[in-house]
N, C-alpha and C. Protein backbone atom coordinates (compact mmCIF):
# COMPACT_ATOMS: atom_id res chain seq x y z
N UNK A 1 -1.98 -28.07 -5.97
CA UNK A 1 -1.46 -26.94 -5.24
C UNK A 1 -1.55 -27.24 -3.75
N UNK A 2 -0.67 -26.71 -3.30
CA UNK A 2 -0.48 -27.05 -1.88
C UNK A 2 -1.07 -26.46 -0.78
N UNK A 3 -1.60 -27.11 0.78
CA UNK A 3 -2.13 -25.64 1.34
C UNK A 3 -1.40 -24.42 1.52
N UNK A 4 -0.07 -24.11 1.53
CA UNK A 4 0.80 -23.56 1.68
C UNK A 4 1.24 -22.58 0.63
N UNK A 5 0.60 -23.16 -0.82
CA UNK A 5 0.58 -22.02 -1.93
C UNK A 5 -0.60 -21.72 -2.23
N UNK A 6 -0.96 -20.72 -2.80
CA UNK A 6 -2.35 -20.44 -3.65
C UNK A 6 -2.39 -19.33 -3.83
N UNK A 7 -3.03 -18.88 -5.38
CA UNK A 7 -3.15 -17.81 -5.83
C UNK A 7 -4.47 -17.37 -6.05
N UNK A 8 -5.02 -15.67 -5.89
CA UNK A 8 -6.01 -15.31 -5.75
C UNK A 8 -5.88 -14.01 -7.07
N UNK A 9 -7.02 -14.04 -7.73
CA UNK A 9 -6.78 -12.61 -8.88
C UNK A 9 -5.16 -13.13 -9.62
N UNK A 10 -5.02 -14.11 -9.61
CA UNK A 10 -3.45 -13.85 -10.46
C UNK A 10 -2.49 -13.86 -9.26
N UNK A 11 -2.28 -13.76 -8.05
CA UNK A 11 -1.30 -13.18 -7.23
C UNK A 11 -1.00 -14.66 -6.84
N UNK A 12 0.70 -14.77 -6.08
CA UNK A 12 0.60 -15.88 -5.22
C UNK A 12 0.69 -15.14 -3.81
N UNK A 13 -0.20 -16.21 -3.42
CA UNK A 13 -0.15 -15.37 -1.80
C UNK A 13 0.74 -15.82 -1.02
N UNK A 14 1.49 -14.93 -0.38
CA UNK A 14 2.53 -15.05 0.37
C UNK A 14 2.28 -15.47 2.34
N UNK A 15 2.34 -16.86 2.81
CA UNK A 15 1.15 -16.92 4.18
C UNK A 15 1.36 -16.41 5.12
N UNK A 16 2.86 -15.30 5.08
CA UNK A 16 3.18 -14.95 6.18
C UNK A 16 2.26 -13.35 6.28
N UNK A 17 1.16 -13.09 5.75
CA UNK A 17 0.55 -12.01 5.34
C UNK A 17 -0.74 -12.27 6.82
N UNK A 18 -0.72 -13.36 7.21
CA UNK A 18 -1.94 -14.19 8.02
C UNK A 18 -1.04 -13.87 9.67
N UNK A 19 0.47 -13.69 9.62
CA UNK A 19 1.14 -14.15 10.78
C UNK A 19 1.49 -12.68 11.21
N UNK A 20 2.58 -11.82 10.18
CA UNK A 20 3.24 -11.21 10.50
C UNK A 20 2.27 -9.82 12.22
N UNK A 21 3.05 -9.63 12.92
CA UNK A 21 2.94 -8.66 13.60
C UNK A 21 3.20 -7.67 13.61
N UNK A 22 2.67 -6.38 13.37
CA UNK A 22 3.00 -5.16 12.63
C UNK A 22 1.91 -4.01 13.67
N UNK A 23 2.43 -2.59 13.82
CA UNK A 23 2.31 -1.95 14.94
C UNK A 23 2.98 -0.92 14.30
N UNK A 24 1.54 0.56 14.01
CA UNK A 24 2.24 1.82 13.68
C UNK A 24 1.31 2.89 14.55
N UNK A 25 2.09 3.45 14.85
CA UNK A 25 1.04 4.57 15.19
C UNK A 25 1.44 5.67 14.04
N UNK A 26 0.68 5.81 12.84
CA UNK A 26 0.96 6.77 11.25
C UNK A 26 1.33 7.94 11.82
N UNK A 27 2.54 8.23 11.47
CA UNK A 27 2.84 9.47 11.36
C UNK A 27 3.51 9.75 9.71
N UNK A 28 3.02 9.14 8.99
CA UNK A 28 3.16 9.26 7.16
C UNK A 28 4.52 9.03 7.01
N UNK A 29 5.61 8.28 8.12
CA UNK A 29 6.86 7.86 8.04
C UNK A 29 7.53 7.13 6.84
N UNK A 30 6.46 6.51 6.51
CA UNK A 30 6.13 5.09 5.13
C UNK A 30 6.02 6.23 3.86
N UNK A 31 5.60 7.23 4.38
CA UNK A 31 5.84 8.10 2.77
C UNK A 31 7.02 9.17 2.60
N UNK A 32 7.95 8.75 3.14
CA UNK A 32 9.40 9.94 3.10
C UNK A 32 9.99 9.13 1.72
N UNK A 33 9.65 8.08 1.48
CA UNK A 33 10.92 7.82 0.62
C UNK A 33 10.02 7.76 -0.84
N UNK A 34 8.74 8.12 -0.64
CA UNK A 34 8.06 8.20 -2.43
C UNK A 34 7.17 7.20 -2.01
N UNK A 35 6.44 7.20 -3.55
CA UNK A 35 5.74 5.62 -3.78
C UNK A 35 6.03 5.27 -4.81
N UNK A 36 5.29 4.26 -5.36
CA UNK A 36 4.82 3.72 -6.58
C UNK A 36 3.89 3.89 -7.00
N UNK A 37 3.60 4.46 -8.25
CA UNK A 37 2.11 4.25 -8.84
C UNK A 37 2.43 3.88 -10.46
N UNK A 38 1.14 3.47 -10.33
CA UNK A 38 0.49 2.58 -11.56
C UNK A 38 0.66 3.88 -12.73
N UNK A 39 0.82 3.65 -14.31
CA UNK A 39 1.11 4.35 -14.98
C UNK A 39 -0.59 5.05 -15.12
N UNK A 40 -1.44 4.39 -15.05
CA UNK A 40 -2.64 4.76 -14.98
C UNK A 40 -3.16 5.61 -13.84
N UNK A 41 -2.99 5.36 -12.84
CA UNK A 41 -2.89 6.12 -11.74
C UNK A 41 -2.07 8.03 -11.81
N UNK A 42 -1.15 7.32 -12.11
CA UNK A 42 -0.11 9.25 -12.23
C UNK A 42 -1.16 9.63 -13.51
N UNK A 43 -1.80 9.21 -14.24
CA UNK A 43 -2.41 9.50 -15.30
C UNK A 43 -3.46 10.81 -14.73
N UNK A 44 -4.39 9.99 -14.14
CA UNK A 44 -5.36 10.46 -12.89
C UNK A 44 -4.87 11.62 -12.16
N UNK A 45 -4.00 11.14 -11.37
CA UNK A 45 -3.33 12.36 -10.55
C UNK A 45 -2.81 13.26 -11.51
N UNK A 46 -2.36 12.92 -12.39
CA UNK A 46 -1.99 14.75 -13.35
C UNK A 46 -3.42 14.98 -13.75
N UNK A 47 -4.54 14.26 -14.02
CA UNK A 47 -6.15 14.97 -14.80
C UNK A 47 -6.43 15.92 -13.40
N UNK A 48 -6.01 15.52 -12.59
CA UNK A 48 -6.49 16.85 -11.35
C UNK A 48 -5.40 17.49 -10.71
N UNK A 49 -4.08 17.96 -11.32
CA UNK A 49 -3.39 18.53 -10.61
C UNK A 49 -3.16 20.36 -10.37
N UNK A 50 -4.76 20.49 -10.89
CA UNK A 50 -5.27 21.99 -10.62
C UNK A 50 -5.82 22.18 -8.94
N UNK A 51 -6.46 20.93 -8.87
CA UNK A 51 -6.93 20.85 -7.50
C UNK A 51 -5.93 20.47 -6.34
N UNK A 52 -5.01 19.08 -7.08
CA UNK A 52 -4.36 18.88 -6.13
C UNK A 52 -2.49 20.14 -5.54
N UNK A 53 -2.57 20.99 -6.39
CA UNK A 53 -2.02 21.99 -6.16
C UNK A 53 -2.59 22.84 -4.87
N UNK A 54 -4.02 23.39 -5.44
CA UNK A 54 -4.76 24.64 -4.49
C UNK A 54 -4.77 23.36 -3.04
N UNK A 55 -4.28 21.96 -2.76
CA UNK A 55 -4.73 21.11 -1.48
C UNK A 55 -3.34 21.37 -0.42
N UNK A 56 -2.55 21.63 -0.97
CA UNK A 56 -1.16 21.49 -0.90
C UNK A 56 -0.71 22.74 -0.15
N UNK A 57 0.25 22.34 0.64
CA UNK A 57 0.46 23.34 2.05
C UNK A 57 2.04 23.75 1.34
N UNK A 58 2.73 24.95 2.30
CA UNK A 58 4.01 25.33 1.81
C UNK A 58 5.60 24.77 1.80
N UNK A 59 4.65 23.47 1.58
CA UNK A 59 5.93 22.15 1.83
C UNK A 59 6.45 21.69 0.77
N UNK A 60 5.42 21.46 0.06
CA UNK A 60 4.75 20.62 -1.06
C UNK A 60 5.47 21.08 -2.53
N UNK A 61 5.96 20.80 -3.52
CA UNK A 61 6.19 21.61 -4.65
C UNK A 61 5.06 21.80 -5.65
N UNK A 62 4.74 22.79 -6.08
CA UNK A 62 3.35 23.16 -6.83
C UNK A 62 3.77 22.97 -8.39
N UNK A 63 5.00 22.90 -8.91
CA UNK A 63 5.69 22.71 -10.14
C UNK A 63 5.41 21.10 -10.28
N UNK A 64 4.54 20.75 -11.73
CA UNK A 64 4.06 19.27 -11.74
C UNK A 64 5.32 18.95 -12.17
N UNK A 65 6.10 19.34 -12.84
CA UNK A 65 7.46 18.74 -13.26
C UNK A 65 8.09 18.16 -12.37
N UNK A 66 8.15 18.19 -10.83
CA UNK A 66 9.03 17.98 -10.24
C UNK A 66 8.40 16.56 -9.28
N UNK A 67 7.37 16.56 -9.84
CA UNK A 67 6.09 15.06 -8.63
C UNK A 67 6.86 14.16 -9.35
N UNK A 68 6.86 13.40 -10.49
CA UNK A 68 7.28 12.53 -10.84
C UNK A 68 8.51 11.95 -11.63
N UNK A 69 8.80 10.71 -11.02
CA UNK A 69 10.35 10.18 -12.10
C UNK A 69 9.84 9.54 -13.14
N UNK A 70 10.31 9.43 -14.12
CA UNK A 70 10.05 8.89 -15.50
C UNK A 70 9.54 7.69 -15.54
N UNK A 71 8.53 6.95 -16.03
CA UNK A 71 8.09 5.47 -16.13
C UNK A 71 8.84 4.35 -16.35
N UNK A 72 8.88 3.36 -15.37
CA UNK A 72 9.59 2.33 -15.92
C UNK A 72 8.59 1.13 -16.11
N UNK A 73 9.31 0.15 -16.99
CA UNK A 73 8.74 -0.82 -16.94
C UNK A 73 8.81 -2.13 -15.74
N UNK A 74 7.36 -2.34 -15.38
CA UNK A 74 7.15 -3.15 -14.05
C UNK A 74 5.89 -4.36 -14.38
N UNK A 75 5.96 -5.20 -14.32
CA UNK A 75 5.02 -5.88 -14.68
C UNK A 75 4.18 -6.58 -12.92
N UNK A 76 4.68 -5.57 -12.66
CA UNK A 76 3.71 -6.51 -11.25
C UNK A 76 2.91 -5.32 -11.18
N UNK A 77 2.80 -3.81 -12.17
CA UNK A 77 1.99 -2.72 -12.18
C UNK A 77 0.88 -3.17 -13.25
N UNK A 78 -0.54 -2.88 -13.00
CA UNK A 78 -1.56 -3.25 -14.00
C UNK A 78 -1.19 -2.63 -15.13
N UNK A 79 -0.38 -1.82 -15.53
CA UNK A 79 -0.79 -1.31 -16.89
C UNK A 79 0.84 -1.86 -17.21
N UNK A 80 1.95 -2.36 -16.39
CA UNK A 80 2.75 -2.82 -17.05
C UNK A 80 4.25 -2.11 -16.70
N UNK A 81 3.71 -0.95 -16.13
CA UNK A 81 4.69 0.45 -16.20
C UNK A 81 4.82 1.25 -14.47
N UNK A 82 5.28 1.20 -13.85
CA UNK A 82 5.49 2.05 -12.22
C UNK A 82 5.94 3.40 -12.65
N UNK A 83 5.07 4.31 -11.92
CA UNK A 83 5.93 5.47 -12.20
C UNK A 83 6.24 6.16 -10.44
N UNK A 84 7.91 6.46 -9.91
CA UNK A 84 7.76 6.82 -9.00
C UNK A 84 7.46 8.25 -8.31
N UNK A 85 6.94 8.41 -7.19
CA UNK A 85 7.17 9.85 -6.61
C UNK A 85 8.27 10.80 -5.94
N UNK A 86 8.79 11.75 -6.32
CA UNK A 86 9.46 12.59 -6.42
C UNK A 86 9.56 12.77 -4.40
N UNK A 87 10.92 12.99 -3.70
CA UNK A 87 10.95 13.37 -2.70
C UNK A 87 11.06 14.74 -3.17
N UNK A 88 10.57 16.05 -2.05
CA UNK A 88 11.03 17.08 -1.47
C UNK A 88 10.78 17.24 -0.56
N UNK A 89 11.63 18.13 0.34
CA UNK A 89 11.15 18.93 1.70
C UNK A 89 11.82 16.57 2.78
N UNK A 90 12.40 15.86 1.66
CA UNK A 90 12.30 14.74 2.39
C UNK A 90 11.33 13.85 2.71
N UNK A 91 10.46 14.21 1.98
CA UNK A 91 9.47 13.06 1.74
C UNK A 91 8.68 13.60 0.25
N UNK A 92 7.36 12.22 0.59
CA UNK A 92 6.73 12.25 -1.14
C UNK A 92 6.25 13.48 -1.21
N UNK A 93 6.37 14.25 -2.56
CA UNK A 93 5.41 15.64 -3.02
C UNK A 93 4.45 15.39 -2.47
N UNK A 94 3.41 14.53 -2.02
CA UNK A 94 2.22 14.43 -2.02
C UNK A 94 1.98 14.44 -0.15
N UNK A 95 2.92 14.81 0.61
CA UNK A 95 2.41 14.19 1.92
C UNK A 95 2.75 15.89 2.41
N UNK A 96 1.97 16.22 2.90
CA UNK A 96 2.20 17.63 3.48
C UNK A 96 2.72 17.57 4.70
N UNK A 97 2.44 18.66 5.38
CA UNK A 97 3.59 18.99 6.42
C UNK A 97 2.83 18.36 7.97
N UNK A 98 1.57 17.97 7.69
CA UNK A 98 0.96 17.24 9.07
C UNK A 98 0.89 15.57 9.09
N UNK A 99 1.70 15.32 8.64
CA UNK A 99 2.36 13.91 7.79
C UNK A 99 1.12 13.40 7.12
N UNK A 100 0.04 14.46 6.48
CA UNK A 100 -1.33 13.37 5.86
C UNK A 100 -1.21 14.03 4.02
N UNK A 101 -1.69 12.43 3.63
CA UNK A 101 -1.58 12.30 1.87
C UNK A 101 -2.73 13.50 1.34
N UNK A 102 -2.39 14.41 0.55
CA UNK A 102 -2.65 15.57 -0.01
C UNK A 102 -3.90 14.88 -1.45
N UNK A 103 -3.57 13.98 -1.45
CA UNK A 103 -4.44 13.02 -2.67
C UNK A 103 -5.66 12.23 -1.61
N UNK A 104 -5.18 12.21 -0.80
CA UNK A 104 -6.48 11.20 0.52
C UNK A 104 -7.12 12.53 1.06
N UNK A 105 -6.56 13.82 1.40
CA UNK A 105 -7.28 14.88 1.80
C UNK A 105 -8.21 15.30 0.62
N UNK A 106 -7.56 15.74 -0.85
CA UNK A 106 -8.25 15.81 -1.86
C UNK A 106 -9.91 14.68 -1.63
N UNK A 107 -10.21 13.85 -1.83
CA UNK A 107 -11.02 12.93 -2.35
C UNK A 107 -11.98 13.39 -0.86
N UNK A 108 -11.58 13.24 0.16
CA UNK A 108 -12.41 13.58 1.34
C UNK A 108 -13.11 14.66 1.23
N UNK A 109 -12.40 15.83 1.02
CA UNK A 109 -13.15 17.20 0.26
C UNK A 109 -13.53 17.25 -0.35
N UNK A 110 -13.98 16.53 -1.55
CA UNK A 110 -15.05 16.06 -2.87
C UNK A 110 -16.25 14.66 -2.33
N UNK A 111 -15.79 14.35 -1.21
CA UNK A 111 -17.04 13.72 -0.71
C UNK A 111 -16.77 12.30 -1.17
N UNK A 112 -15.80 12.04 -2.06
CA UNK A 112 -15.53 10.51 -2.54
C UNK A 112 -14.67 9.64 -1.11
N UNK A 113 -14.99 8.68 -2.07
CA UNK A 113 -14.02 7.93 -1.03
C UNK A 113 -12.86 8.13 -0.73
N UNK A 114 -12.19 7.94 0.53
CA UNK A 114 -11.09 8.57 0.73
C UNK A 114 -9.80 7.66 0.19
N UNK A 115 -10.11 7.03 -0.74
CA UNK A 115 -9.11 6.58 -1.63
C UNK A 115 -9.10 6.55 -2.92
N UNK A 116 -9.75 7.07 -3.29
CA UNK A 116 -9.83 6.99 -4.88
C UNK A 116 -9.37 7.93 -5.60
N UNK A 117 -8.23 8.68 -5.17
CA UNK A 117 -6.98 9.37 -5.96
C UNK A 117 -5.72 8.57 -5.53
N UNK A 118 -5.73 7.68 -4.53
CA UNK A 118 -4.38 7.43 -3.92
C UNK A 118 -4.04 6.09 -4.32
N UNK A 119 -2.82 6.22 -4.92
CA UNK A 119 -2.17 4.74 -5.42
C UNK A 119 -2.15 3.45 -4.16
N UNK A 120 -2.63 2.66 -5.30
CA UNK A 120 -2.79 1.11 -4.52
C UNK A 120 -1.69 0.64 -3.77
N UNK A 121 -0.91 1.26 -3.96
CA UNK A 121 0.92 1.21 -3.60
C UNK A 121 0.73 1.75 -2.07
N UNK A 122 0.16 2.79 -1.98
CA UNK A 122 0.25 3.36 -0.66
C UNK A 122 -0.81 3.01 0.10
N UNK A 123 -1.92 2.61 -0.55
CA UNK A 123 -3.10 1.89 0.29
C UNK A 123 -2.69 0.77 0.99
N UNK A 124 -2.09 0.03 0.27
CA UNK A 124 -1.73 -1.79 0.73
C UNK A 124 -0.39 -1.30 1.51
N UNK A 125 0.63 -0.58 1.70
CA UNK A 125 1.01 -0.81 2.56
C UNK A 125 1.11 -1.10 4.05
N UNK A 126 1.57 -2.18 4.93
CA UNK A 126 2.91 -2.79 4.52
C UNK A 126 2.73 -3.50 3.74
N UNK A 127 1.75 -4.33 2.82
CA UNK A 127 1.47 -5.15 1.74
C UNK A 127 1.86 -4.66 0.57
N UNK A 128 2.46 -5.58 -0.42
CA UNK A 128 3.16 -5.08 -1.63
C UNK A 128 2.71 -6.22 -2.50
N UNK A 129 3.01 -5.91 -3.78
CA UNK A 129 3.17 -7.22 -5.00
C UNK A 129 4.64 -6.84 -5.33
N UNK A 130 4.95 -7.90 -5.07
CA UNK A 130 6.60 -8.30 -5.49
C UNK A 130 6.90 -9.49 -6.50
N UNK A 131 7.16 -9.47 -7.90
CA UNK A 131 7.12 -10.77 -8.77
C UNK A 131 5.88 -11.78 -8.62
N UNK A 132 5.08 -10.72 -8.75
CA UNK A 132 3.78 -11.20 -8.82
C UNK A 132 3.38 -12.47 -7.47
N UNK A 133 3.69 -11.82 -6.35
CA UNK A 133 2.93 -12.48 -5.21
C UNK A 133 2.87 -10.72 -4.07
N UNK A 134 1.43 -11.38 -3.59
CA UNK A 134 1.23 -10.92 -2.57
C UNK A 134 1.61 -11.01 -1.34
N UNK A 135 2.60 -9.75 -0.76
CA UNK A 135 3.43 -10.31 0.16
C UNK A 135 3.69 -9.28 1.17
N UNK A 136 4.41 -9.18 2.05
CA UNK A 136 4.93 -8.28 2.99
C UNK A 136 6.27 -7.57 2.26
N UNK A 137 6.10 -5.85 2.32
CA UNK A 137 6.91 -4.96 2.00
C UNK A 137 8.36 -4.89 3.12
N UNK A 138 8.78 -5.78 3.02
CA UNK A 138 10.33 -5.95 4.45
C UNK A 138 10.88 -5.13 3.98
N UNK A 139 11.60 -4.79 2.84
CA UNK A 139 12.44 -4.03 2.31
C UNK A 139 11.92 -2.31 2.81
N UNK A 140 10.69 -2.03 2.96
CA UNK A 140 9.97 -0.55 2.98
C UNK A 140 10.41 -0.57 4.39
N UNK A 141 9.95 -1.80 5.19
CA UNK A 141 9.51 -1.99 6.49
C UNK A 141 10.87 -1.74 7.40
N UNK A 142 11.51 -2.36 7.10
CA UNK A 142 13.27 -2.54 7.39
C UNK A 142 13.99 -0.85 7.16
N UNK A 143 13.34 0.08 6.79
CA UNK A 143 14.57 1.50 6.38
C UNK A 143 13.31 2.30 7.50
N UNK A 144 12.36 1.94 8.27
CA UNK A 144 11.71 2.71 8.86
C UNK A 144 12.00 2.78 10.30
N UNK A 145 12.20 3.88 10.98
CA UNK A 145 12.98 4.45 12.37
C UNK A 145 11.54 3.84 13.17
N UNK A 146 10.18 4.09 13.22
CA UNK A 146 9.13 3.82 14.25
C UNK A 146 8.48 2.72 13.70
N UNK A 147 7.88 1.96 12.42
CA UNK A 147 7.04 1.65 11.77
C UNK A 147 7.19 0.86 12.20
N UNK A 148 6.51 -0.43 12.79
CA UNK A 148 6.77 -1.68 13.32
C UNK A 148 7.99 -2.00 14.26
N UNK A 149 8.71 -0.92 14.61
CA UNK A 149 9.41 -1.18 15.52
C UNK A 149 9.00 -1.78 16.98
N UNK A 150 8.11 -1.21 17.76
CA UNK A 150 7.61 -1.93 18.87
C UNK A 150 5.77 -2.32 18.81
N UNK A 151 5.72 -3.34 17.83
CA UNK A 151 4.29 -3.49 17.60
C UNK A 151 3.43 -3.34 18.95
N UNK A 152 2.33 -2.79 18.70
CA UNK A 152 1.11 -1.95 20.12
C UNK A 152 0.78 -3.62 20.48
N UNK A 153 0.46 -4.70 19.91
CA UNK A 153 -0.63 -5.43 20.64
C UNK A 153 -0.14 -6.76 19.93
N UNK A 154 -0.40 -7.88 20.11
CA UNK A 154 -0.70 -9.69 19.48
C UNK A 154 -0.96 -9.71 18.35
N UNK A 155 -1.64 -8.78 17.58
CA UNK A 155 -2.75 -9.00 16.32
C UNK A 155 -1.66 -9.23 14.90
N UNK A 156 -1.82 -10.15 14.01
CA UNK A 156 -1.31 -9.77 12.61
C UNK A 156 -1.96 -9.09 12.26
N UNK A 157 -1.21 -8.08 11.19
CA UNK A 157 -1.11 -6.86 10.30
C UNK A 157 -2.92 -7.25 9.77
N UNK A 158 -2.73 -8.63 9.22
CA UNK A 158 -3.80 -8.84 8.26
C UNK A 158 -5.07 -8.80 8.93
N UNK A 159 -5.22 -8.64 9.80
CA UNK A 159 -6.59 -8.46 10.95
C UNK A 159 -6.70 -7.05 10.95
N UNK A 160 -5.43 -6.42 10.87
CA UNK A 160 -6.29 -4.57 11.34
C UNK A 160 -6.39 -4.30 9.74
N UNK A 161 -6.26 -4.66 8.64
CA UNK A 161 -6.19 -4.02 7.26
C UNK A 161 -7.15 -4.57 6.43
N UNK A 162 -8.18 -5.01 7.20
CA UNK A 162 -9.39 -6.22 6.27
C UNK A 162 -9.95 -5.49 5.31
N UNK A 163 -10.24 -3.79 5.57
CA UNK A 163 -10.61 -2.68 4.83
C UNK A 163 -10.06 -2.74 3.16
N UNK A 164 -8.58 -2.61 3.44
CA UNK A 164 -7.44 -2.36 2.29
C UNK A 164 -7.37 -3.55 1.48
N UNK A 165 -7.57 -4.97 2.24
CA UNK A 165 -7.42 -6.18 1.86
C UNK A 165 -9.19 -6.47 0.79
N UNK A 166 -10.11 -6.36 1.14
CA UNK A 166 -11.05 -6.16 0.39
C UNK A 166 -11.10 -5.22 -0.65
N UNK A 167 -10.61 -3.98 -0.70
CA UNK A 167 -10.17 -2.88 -1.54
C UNK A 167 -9.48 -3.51 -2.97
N UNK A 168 -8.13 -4.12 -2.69
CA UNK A 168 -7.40 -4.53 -3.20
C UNK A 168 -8.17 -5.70 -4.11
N UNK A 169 -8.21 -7.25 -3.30
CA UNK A 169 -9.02 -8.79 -3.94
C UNK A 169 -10.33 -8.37 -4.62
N UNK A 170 -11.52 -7.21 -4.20
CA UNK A 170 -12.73 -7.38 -3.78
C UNK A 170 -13.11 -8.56 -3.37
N UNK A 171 -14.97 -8.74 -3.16
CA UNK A 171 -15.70 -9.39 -2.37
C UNK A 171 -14.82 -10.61 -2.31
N UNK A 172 -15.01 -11.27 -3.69
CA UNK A 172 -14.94 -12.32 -3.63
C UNK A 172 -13.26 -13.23 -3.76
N UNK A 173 -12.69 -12.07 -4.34
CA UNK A 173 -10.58 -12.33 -3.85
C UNK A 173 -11.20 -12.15 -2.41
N UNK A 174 -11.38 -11.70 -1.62
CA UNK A 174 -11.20 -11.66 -0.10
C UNK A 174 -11.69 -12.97 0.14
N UNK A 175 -13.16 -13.25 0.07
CA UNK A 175 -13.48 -14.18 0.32
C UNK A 175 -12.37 -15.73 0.50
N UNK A 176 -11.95 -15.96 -0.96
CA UNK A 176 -11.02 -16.59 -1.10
C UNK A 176 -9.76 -16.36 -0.13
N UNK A 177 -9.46 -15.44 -0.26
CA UNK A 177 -8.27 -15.24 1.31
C UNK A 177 -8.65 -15.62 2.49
N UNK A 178 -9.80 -15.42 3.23
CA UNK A 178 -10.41 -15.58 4.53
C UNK A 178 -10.36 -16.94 4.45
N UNK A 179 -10.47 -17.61 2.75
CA UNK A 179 -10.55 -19.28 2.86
C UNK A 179 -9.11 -19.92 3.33
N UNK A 180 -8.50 -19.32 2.65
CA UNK A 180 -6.65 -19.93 2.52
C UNK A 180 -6.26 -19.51 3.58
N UNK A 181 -6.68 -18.29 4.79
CA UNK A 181 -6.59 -18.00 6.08
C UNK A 181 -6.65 -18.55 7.05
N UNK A 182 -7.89 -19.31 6.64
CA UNK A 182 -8.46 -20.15 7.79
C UNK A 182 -7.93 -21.98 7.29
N UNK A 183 -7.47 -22.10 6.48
CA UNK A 183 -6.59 -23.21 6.17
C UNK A 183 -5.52 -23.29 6.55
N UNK A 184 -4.72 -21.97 6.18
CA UNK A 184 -3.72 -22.23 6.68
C UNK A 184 -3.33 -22.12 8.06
N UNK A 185 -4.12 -21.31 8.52
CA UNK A 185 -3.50 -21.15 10.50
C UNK A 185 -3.72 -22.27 11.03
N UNK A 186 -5.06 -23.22 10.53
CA UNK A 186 -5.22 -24.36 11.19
C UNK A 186 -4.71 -25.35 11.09
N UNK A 187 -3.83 -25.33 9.36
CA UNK A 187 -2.65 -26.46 9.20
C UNK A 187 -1.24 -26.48 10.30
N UNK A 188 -1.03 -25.02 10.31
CA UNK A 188 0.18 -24.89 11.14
C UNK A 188 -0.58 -24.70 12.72
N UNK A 189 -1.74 -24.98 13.24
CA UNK A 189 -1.74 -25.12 14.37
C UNK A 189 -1.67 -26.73 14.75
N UNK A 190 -2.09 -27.54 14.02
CA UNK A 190 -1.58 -29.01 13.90
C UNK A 190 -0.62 -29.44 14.24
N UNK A 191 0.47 -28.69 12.99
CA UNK A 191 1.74 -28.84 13.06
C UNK A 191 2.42 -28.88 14.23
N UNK A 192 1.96 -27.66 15.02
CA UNK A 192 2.24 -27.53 16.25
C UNK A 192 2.42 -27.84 17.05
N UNK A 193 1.46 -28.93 17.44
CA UNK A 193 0.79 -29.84 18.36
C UNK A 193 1.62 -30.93 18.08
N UNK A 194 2.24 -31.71 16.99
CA UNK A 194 2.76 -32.62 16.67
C UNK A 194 4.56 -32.52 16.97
């Protein structure tokens, strides 16, 4: 395998994840058009959609029928299956009217972590799995009016998201990334030079 490929947990990693320059100031812009979640996940989110109703401002639709589109089959989803989120009001059911995730407010008010109702889909963004590599979401990134349009500072994406990026690999997938990180910037700083 090459320095240039390598896979971590199953994924191939995609190296422009080490480069890209990316710059948002969140205004929940990234959630107008839905998400993705894991069939296991919407599972979850319907076992609490008593709570996540009473979280939900007068934006929001309180009818569970209307949160989700029917399951398809996806194999870059752990259980095999994506199920998407429903726009209203022009964005996801789930993002209320102060552009913040109604499933990330939920978990904060129960004292959990503030991700552990919210699909991995919307955590890792701009990061996606696409045909099973780990990669940059261009396609999400590309239909957005502010989202990376004038990045704030120098930094790749993958420096401000080390949080989400450990979330995602754990300890030791990260670990392994920080390895293929530091391989690869230093191959192509070579390159450079030459």
């Amino acid at each position: 395998m090459s320095s240039s490929e390598k896979r971590i947990n199953n994924l191939k990693i995609d190296p422009r994840i080490f480069t890209l320059k990316f710059g948002c100031k969140c205004n929940g812009e990234c959630c107008h058009y839905g998400v993705y979640t894991d069939l296991k996940e919407y599972e979850l989110i319907m076992s609490l959609k008593d709570k996540i109703i009473d979280a939900m401002d007068e934006t929001q639709p309180k009818d569970t029928k209307v949160w989700f589109e029917e399951p398809q089959k996806d194999d870059d989803f752990e259980s095999g299956f994506a199920v998407g989120t429903e726009l209203y009001n022009g964005k996801c059911v789930f993002l209320d009217k102060a552009g913040l995730c109604t499933l990330q407010k939920l978990a904060v008010a129960e004292g959990k972590h503030h991700w552990d109702y919210k699909p991995v889909y919307c955590i890792l963004f701009p990061f996606t799995v696409w045909e099973e590599t780990f990669t940059i979401d261009d396609e999400h990134i590309d239909r957005l009016s502010h989202c990376n349009k004038k990045p704030q500072d120098d930094s790749p994406i993958y420096e401000s998201c080390v949080e989400e990026l450990k979330h995602f690999f754990g300890e030791e997938g990260f670990r392994q990334l920080e390895e293929f990180r530091m391989e690869y910037l230093s191959a192509n700083k070579t390159l450079e030079k030459v």
